[in-house]
Protein backbone atom coordinates (compact mmCIF):
# COMPACT_ATOMS: atom_id res chain seq x y z
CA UNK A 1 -13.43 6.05 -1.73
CA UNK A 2 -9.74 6.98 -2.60
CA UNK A 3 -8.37 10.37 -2.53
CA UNK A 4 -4.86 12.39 -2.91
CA UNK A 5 -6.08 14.56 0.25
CA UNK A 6 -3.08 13.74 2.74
CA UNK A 7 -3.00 13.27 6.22
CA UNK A 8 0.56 13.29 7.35
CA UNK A 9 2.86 15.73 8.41
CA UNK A 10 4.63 18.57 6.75
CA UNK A 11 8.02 18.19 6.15
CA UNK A 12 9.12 21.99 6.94
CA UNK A 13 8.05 25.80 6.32
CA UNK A 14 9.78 28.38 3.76
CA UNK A 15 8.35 31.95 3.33
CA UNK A 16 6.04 33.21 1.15
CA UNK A 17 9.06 34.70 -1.14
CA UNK A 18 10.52 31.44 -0.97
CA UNK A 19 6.95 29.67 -1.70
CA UNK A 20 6.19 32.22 -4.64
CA UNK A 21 9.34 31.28 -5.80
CA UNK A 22 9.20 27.65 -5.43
CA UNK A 23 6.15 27.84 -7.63
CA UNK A 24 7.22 30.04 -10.42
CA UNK A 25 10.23 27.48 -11.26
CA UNK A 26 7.91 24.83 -11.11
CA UNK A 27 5.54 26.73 -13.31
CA UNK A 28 8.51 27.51 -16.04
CA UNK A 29 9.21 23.93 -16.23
CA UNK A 30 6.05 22.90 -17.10
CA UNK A 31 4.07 24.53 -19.86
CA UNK A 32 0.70 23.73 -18.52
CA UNK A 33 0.74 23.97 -15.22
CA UNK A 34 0.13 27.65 -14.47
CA UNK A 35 -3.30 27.26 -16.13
CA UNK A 36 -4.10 23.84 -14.24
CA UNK A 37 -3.51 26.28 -10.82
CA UNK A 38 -5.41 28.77 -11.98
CA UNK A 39 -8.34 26.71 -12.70
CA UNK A 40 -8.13 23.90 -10.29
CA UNK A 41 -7.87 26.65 -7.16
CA UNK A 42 -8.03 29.64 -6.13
CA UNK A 43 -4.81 31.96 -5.05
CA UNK A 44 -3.86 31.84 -1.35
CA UNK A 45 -3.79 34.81 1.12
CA UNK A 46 -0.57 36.47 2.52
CA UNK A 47 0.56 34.27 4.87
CA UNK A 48 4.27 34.63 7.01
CA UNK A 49 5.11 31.17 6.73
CA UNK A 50 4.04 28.09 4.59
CA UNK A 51 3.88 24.32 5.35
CA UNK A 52 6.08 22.36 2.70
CA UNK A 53 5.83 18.60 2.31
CA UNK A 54 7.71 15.71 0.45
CA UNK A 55 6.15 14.90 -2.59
CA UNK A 56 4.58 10.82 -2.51
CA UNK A 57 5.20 10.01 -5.63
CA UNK A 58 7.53 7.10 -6.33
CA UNK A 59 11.58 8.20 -7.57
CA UNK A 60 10.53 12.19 -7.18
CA UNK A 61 12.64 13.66 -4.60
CA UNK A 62 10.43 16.55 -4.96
CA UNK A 63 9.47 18.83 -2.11
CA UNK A 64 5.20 20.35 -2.53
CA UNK A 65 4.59 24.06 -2.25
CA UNK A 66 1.07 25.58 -1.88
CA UNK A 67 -0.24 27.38 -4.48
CA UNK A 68 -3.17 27.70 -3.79
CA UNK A 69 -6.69 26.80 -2.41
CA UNK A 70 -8.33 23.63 -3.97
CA UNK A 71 -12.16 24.90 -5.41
CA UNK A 72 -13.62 21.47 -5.13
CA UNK A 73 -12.08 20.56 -1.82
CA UNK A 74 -11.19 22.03 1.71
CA UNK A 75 -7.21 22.10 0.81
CA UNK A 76 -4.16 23.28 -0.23
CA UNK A 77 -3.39 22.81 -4.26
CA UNK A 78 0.53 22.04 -3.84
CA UNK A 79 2.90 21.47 -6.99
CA UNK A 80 5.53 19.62 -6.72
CA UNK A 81 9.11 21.15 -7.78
CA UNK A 82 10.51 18.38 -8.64
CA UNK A 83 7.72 16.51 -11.21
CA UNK A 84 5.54 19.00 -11.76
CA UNK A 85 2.67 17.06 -10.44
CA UNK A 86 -0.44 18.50 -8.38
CA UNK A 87 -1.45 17.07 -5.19
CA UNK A 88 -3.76 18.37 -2.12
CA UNK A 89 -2.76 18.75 0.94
């Protein structure tokens, strides 16, 4: 059984500002996205800091930003800023 669910290590932490942020661009870029979050998880709490990893796939030098909870799974819904993509973490 195959799955996107990582098990490595984050790469840093940003803020929530900077993770709301992060997220927002991300969502701009893309057209679709925001509704993919919205109905692929559900939003995250208020949290001081936020794990932040690099994204996996091949020629994106993209870093992954939670944003949000995944419904189907027990993880965070990250989006990458750099391809747009959804992963969990």
């Amino acid at each position: 059984m195959s799955s996107n669910i990582a098990q490595n290590y984050p790469y840093s932490s940003e803020s929530d500002a900077e993770r709301l942020g992060a997220v927002a661009r991300a969502t701009e870029a893309d057209a679709t996205l925001a509704a993919r979050i919205a109905a692929e998880s559900i939003p995250v709490g208020n949290e001081p800091r936020w794990w932040v990893w690099k994204c996996p796939n091949p020629g994106c030098t993209g870093l992954l930003h939670a944003a949000g909870f995944a419904r189907n799974a027990h993880a965070v819904y990250a989006v990458c800023d750099g391809c747009a993509k959804t992963l969990l973490r």
